[in-house]
Each structure stands twice: as structure tokens, then as C-alpha cells.
C-alpha atoms as a PDB file:
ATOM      1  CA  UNK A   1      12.810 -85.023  50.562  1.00  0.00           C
ATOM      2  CA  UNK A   2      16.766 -84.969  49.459  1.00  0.00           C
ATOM      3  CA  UNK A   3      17.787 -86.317  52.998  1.00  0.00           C
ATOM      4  CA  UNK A   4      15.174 -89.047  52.882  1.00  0.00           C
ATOM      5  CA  UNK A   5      15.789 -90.401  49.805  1.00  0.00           C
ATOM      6  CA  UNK A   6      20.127 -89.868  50.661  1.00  0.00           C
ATOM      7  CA  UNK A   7      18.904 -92.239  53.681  1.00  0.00           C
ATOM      8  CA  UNK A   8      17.139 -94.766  51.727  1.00  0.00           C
ATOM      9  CA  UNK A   9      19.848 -95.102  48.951  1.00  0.00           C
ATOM     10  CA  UNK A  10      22.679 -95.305  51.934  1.00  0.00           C
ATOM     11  CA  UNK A  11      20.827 -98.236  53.847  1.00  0.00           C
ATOM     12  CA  UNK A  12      20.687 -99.896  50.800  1.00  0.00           C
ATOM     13  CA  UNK A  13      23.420 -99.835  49.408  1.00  0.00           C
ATOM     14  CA  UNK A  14      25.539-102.871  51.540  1.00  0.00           C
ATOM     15  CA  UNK A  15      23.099-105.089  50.230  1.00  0.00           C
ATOM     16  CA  UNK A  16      23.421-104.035  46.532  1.00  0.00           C
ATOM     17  CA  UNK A  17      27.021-104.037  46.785  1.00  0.00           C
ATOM     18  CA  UNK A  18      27.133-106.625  49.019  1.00  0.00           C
ATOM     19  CA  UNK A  19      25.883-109.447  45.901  1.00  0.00           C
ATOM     20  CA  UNK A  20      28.261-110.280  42.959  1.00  0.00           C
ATOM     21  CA  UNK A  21      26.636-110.236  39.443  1.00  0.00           C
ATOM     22  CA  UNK A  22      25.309-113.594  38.455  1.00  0.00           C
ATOM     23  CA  UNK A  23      25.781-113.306  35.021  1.00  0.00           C
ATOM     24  CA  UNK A  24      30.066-112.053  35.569  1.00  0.00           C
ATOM     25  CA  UNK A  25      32.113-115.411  36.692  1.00  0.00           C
ATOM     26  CA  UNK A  26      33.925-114.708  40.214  1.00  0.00           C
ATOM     27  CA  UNK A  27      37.437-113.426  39.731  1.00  0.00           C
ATOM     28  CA  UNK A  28      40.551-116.040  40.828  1.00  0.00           C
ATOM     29  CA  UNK A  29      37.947-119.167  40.008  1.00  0.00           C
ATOM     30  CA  UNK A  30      37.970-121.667  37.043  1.00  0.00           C
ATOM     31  CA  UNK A  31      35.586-120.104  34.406  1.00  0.00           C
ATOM     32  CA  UNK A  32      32.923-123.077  33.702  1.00  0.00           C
ATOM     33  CA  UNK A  33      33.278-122.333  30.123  1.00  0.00           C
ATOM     34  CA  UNK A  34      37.009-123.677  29.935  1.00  0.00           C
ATOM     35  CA  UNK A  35      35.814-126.543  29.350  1.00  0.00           C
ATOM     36  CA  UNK A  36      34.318-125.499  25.757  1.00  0.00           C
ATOM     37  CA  UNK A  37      35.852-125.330  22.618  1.00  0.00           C
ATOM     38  CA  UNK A  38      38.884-127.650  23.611  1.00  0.00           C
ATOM     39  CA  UNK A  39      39.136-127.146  27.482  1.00  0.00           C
ATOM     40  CA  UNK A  40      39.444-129.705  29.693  1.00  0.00           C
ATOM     41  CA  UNK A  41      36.532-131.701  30.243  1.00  0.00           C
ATOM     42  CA  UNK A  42      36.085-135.024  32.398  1.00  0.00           C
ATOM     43  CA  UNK A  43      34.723-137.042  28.695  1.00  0.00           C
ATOM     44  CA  UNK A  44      38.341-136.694  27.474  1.00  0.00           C
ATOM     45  CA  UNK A  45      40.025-138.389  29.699  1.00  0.00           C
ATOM     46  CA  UNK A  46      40.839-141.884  29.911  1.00  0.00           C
ATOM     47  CA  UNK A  47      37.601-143.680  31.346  1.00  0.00           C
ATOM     48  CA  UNK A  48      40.361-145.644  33.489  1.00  0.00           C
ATOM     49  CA  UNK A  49      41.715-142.598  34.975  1.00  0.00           C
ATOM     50  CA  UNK A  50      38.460-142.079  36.940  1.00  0.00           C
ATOM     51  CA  UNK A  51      37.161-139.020  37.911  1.00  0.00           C
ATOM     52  CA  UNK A  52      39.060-135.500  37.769  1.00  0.00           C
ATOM     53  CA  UNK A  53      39.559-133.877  41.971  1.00  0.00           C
ATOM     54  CA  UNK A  54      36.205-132.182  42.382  1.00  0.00           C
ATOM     55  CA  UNK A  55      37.959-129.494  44.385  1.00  0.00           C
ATOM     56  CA  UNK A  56      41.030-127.639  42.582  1.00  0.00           C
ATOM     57  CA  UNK A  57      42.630-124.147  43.503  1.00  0.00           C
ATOM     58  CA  UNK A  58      42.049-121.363  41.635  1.00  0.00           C
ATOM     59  CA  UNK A  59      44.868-120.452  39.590  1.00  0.00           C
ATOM     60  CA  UNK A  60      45.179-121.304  35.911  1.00  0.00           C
ATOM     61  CA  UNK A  61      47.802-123.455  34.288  1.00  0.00           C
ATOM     62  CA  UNK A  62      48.586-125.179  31.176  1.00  0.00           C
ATOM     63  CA  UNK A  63      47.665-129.076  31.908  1.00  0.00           C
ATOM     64  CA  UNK A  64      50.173-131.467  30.771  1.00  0.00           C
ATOM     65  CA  UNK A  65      49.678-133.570  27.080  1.00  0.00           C
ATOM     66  CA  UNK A  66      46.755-131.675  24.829  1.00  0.00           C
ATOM     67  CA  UNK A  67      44.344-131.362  27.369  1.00  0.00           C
ATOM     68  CA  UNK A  68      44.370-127.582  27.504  1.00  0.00           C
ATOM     69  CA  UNK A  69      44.376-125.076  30.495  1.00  0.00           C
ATOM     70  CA  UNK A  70      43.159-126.099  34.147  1.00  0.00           C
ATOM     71  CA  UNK A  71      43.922-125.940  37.491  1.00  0.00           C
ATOM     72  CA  UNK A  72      47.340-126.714  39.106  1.00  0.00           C
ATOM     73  CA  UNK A  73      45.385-129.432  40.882  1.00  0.00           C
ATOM     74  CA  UNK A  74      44.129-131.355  37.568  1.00  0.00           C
ATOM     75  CA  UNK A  75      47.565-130.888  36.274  1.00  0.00           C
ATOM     76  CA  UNK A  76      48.755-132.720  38.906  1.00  0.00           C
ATOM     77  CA  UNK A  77      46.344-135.441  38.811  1.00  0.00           C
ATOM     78  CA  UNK A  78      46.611-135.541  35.133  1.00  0.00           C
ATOM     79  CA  UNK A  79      50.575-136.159  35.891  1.00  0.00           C
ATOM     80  CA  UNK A  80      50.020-138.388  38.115  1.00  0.00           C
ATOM     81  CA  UNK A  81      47.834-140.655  35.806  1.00  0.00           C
ATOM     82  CA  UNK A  82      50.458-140.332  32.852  1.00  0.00           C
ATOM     83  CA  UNK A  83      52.859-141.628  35.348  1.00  0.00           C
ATOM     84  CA  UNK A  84      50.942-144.940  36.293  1.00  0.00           C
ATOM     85  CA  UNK A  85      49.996-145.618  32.227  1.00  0.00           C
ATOM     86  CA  UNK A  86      53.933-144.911  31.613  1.00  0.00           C
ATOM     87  CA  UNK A  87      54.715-147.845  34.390  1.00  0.00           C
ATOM     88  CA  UNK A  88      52.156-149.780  33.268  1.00  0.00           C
ATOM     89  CA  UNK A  89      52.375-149.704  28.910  1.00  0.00           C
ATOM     90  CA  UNK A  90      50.436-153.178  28.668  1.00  0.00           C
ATOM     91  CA  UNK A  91      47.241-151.460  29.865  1.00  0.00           C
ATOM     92  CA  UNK A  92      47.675-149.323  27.163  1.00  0.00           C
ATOM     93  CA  UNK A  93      48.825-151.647  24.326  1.00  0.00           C
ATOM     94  CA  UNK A  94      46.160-151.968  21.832  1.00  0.00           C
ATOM     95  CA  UNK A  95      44.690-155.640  21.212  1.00  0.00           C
ATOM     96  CA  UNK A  96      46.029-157.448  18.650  1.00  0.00           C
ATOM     97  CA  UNK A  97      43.596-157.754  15.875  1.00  0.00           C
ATOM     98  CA  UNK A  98      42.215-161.335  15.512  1.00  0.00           C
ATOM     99  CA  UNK A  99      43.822-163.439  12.305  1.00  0.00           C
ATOM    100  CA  UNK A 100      41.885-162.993   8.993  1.00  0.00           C
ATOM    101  CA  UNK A 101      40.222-165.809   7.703  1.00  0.00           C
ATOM    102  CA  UNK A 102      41.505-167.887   4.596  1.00  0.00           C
ATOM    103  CA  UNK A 103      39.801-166.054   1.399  1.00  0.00           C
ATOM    104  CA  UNK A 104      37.803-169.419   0.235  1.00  0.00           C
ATOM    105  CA  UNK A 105      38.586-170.721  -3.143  1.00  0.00           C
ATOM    106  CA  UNK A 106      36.731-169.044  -5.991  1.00  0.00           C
ATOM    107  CA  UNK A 107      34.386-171.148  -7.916  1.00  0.00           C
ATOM    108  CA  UNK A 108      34.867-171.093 -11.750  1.00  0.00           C
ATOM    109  CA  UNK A 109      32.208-170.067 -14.012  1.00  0.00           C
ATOM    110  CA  UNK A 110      30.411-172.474 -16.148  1.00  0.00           C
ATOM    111  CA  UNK A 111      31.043-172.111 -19.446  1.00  0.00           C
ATOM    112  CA  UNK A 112      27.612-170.919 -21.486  1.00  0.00           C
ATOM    113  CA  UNK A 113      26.848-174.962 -22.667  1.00  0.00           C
ATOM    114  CA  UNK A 114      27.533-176.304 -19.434  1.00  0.00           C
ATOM    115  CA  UNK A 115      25.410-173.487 -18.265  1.00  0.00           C
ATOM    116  CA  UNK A 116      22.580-174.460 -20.340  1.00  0.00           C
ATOM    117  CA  UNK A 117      23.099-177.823 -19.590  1.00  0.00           C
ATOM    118  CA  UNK A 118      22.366-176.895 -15.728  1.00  0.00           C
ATOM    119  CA  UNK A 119      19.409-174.796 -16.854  1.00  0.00           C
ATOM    120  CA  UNK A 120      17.938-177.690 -19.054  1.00  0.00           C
ATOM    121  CA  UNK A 121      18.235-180.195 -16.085  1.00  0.00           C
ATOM    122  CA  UNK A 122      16.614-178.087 -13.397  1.00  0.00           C
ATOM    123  CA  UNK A 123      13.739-177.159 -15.868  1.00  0.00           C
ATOM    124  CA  UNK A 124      12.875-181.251 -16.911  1.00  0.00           C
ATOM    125  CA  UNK A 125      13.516-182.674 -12.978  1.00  0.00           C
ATOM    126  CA  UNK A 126      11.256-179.295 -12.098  1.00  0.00           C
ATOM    127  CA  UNK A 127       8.556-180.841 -14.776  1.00  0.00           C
ATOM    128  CA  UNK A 128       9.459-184.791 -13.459  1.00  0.00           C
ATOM    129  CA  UNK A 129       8.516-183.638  -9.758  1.00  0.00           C
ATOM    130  CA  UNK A 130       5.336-181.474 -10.063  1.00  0.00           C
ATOM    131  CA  UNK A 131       4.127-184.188 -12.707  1.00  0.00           C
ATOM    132  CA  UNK A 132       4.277-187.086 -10.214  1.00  0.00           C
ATOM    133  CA  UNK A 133       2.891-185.101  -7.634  1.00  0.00           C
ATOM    134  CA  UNK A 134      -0.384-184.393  -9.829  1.00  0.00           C
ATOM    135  CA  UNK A 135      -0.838-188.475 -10.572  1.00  0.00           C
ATOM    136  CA  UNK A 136      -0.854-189.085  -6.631  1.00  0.00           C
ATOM    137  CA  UNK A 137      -2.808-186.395  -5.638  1.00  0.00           C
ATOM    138  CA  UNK A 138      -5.391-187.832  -8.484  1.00  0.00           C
ATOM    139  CA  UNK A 139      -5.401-190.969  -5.726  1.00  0.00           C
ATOM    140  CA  UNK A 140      -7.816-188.555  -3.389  1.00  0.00           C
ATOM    141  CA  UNK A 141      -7.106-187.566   0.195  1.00  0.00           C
ATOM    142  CA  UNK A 142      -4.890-190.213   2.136  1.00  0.00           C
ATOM    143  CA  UNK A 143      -4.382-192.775  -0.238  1.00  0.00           C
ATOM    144  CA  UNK A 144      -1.743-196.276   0.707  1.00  0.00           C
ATOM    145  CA  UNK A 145       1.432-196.439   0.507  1.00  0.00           C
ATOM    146  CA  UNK A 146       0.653-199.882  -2.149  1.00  0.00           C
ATOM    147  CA  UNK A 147      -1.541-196.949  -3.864  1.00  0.00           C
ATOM    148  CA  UNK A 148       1.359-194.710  -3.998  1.00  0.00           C
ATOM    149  CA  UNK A 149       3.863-197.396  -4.614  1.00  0.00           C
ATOM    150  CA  UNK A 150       2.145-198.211  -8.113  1.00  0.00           C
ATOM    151  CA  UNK A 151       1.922-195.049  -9.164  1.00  0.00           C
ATOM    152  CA  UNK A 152       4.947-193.961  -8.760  1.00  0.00           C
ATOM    153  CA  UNK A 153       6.496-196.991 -10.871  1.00  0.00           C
ATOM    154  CA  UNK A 154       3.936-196.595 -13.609  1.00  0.00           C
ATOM    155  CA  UNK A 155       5.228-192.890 -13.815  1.00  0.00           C
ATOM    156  CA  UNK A 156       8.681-193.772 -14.366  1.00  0.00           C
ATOM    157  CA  UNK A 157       7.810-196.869 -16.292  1.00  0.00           C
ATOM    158  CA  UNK A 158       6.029-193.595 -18.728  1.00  0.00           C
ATOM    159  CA  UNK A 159       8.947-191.003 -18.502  1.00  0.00           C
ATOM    160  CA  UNK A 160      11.658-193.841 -18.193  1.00  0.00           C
ATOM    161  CA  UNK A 161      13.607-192.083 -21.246  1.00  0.00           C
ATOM    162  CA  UNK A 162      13.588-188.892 -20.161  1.00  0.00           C
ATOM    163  CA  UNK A 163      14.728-189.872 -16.597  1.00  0.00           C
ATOM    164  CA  UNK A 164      17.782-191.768 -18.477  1.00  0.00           C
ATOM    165  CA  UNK A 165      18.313-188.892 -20.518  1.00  0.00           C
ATOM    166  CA  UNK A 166      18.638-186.859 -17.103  1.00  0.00           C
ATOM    167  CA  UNK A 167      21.114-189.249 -15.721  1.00  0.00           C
ATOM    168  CA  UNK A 168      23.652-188.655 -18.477  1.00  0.00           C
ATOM    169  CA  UNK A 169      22.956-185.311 -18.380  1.00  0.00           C
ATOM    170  CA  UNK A 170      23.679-184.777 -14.586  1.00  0.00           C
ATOM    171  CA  UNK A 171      26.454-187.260 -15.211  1.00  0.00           C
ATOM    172  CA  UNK A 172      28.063-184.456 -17.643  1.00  0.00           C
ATOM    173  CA  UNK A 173      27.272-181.669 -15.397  1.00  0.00           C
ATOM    174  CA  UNK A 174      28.883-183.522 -12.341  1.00  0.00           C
ATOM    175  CA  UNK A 175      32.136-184.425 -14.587  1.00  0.00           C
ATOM    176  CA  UNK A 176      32.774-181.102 -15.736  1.00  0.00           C
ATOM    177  CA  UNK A 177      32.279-179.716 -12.065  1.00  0.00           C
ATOM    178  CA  UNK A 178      34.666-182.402 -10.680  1.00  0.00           C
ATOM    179  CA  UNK A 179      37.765-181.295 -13.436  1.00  0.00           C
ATOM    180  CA  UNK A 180      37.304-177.804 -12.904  1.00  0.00           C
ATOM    181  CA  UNK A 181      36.894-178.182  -8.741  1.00  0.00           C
ATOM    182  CA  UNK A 182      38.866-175.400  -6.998  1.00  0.00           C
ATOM    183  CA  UNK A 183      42.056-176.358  -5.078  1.00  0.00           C
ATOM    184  CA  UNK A 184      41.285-176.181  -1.396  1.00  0.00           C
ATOM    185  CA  UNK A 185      44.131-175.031   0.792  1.00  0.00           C
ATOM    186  CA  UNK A 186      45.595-178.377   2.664  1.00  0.00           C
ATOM    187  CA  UNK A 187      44.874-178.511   6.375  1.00  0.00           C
ATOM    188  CA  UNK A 188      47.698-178.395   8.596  1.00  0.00           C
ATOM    189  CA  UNK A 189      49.776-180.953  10.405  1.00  0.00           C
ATOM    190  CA  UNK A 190      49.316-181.206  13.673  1.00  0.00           C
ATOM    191  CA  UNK A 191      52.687-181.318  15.277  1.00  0.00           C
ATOM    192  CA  UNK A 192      54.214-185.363  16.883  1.00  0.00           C
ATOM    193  CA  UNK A 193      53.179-184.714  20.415  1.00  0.00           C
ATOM    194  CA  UNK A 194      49.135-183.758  19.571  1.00  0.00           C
ATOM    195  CA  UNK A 195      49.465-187.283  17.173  1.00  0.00           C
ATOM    196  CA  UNK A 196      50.991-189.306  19.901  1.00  0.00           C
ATOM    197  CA  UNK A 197      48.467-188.084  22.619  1.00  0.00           C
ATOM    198  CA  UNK A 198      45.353-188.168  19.859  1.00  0.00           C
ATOM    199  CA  UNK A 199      46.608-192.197  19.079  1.00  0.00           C
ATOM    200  CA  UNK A 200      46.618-192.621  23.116  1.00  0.00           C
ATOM    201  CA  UNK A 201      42.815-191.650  23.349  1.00  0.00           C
ATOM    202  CA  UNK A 202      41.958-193.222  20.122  1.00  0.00           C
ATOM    203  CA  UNK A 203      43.127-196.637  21.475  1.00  0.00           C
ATOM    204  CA  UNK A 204      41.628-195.965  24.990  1.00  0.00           C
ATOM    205  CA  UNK A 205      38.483-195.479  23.028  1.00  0.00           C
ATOM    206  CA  UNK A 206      38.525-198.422  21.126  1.00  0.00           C
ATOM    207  CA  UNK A 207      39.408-200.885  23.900  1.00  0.00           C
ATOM    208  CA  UNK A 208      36.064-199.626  25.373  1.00  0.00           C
ATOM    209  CA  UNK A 209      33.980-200.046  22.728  1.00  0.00           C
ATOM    210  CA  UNK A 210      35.295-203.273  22.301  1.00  0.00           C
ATOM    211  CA  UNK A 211      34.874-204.453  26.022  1.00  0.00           C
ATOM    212  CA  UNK A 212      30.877-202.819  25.852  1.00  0.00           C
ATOM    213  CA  UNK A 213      29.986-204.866  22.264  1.00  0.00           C
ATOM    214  CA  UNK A 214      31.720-207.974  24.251  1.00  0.00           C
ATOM    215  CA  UNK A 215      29.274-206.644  27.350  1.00  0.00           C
ATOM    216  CA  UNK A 216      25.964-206.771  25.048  1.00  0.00           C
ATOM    217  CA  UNK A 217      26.822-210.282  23.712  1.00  0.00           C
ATOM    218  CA  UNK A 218      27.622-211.380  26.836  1.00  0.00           C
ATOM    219  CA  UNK A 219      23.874-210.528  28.273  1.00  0.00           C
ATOM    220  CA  UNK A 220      21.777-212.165  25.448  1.00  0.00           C
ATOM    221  CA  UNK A 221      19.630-214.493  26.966  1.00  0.00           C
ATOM    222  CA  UNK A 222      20.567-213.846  30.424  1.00  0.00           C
ATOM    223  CA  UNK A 223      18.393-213.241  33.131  1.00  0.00           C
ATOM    224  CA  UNK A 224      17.478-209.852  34.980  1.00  0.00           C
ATOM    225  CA  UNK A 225      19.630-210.928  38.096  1.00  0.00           C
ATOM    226  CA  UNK A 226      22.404-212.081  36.093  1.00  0.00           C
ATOM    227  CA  UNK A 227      22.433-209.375  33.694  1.00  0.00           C
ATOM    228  CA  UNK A 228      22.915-206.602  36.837  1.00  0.00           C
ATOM    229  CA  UNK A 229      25.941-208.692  37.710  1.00  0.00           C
ATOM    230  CA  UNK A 230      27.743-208.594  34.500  1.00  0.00           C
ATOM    231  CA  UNK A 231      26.880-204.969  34.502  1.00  0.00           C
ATOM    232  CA  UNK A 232      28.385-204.438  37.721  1.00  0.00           C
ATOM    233  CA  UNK A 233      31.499-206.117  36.757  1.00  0.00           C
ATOM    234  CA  UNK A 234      31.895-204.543  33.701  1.00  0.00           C
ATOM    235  CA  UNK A 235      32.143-201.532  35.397  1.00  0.00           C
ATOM    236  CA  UNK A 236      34.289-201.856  38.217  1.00  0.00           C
ATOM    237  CA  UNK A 237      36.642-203.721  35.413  1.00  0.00           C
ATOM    238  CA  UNK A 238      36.895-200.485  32.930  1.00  0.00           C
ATOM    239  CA  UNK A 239      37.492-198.300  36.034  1.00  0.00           C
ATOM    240  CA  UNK A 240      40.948-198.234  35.183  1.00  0.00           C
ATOM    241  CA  UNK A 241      39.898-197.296  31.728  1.00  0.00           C
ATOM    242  CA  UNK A 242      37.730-194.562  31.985  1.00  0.00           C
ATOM    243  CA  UNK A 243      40.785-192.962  33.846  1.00  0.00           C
ATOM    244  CA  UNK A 244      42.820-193.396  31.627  1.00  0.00           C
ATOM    245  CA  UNK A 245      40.480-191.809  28.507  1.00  0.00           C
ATOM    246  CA  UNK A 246      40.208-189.197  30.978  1.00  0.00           C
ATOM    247  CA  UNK A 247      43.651-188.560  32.130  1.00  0.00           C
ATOM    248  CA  UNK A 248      44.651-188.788  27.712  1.00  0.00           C
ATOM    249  CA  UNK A 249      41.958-186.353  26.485  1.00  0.00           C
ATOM    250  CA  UNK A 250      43.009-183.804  29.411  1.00  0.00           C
ATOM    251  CA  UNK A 251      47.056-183.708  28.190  1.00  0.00           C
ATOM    252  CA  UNK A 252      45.457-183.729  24.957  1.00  0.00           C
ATOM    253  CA  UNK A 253      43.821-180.906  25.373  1.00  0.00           C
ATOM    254  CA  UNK A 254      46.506-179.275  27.201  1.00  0.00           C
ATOM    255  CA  UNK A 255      48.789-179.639  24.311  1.00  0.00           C
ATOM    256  CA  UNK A 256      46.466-178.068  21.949  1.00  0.00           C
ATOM    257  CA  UNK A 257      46.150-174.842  24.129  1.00  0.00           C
ATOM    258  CA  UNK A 258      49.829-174.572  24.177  1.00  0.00           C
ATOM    259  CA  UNK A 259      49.945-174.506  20.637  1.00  0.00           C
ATOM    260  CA  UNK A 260      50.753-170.617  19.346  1.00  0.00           C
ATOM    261  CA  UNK A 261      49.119-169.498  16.508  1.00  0.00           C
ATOM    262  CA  UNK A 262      50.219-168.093  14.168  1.00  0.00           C
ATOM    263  CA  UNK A 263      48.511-166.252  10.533  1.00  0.00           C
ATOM    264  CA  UNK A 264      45.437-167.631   9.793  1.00  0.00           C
ATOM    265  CA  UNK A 265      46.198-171.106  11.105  1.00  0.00           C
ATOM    266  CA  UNK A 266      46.969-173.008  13.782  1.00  0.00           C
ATOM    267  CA  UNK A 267      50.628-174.923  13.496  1.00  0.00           C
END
């Protein structure tokens, strides 16, 4: 029985020794839990860089700039791709972060008897509105607009000194609100050569308006047949025009996009 089982445990042996342990990594190949706790891994690279060589040697080497220890392969290629962003340093410039927007002016606060003022003359219009509402629907469903008319001047006819009374009152309101109006920032001049080219299509733009008002006097009391004709000629005559309204609102435009801004504002 000793011989057997020395036979047994001889033939099988190659084939025990023969496979590696699954749960040991191979010896002279990247561990797959490098990239853990810091390692390399393909998320922390530049998305633009692309992906990292899928085959790499075996040895082990610190990779250049923070990105841990790798292969000699993905040091190169991480090199190689610090090279190229060096060359290239627009790629890499952060945008410039759009202009903020003017704070708006800050409305003052009433003071508490213009405040109760306001107060008083949203409570009696609020009372006005619903009351004339109930005298019209007292009319019934669809009544006429002479039905409606009459009521509505008998009502103020009735509340005629309390509507005057709200005049004056709004007319306070609205004075004290116009003296204590915020300053609003002053819009910008354009600069001479935007004017000049916004007078050019200004002018083009009036001439035509001019000619088509002449047009529609011009085909009062005209017939169908002679009506077409003017058209026609009105048309082929402002040819020239439309070109030119054309030709001023595309340097206009042109000018404006060469404009540089600058803060908040355009110059």
C-alpha cells in the first residue's frame, strides 16, 4: 500500500505544482491593487490624455507628477502627455470667468406713513373693484355692453369722492416714489464708428419707409393691373436700397463684435 499511494502522490504532483495560487498575485507583474489607496488609476488622468497602454512591462517605477508607482511604460506615456500639455499651455488655461453683472440699485424703504399710505390705497381700490364687479354681475348672465356701460357710471357717479380721494392719494404715493427713485448706473457710449454706421442704417431705413408710405398713396384708387405695376417698380427702384440697408447693418454688426469688453460692460 506505501508504493501505491508513493505512485499516486508522484503522478500528481506536476499538476499541483504545475498551477500558481489564485489568490497570491504572479511575481514580476503589476499588482491590480496599485491602483488603490492613491495608485495610479486611468480616472485620474486627464480625460484628454486618453487611455493609459493596455500592455506595460513588468517592473515597478515611480510615475512622474503625483500619480504614484507604475510601470516604466505608463511613466513614459505619462511623460509623454506632460510634454504635449507643456507645448500646448492654452489647452490647459482655465476659462476666464464670465463678467459679473451690475448689482441693481437698491430700492429705499418707505417710510411707515408712506407705508400706510400704500396699504390704505390697495385696501379702498381692492373694495372699488370687487364692489363694481357685484353691481354687474346683479345684471344676470351676459348682459350689453349699454347695460354695463350705465352701471359702471352710476357706480362712480356713487363712490365719485372716494375715487378723488384715491387720486390724491396715489398722486402722494407716486411723488414720494419719484424723489426718492434710485440712481441707475448711465449706459455706456458707444464709441464714433458704431454711431456713424448706426446713423448710416437709420437713414437707409427711413428713406424706405418713406418711399413705401409714398407707394400706398400712390395705389389708392388704382386698379388691380395698375396697382401690380407700381408694385413692380417700386421694387426694382429700392433695389439699390435694400443693398445698401444690407451692406450698413452687416459693418454694423461687424463693428460691434470687434468691440472688447471689458468689466461688466461693453465700451
Amino acid at each position: 500500500m506505501k508504493y501505491i499511494t508513493l505512485i499516486i502522490t508522484f503522478l500528481l504532483a506536476p499538476d499541483l505544482m504545475g498551477k500558481p495560487d489564485s489568490r497570491q498575485p504572479q511575481q514580476g507583474k503589476p499588482d491590480p491593487r496599485q491602483f488603490e489607496q492613491g495608485k495610479p488609476d486611468s480616472r485620474q488622468f486627464p480625460r484628454h490624455w486618453g487611455r493609459p497602454p493596455e500592455i506595460q512591462t513588468r517592473d515597478m517605477v515611480k510615475l512622474p507628477g503625483k500619480f504614484g508607482m507604475g510601470s516604466s511604460t505608463l511613466a513614459n506615456w505619462i511623460r509623454e502627455n506632460l510634454k504635449k500639455d507643456a507645448e500646448k499651455p492654452e489647452t490647459n488655461k482655465p476659462k476666464p470667468k464670465p463678467p459679473e453683472k451690475p448689482v441693481p440699485p437698491i430700492v429705499p424703504i418707505p417710510p411707515v406713513e408712506v407705508k400706510e399710505k400704500m396699504d390704505e390705497y390697495k385696501a379702498t381700490q381692492k373694495d372699488l373693484q370687487s364692489g363694481l364687479v357685484e353691481k354687474i354681475k346683479e345684471l344676470g348672465k351676459k348682459p350689453t355692453k349699454e347695460a354695463v356701460r350705465k352701471v359702471v357710471e352710476k357706480y362712480r357717479k356713487e363712490n365719485a369722492k372716494t375715487i378723488n380721494s384715491q387720486k390724491e392719494l396715489g398722486k402722494e404715493i407716486y411723488d414720494w416714489q419719484k424723489e426718492n427713485r434710485p440712481e441707475r448706473p448711465k449706459k455706456p457710449e458707444p464709441p464714433e464708428e458704431v454711431k456713424k454706421k448706426l446713423e448710416e442704417v437709420k437713414l437707409v431705413k427711413s428713406t424706405l419707409e418713406a418711399a413705401r408710405k409714398s407707394l400706398q398713396q400712390d395705389l389708392k384708387g388704382k386698379s388691380k393691373e395698375d396697382q401690380k405695376e407700381l408694385i413692380e417698380a417700386f421694387k426694382e427702384s429700392q433695389k439699390q436700397k435694400h443693398e445698401e440697408l444690407k451692406t450698413a447693418q452687416k459693418e454694423l454688426q461687424k463693428q460691434i463684435r470687434e468691440i472688447k469688453q471689458t468689466g461688466d460692460r461693453r465700451q
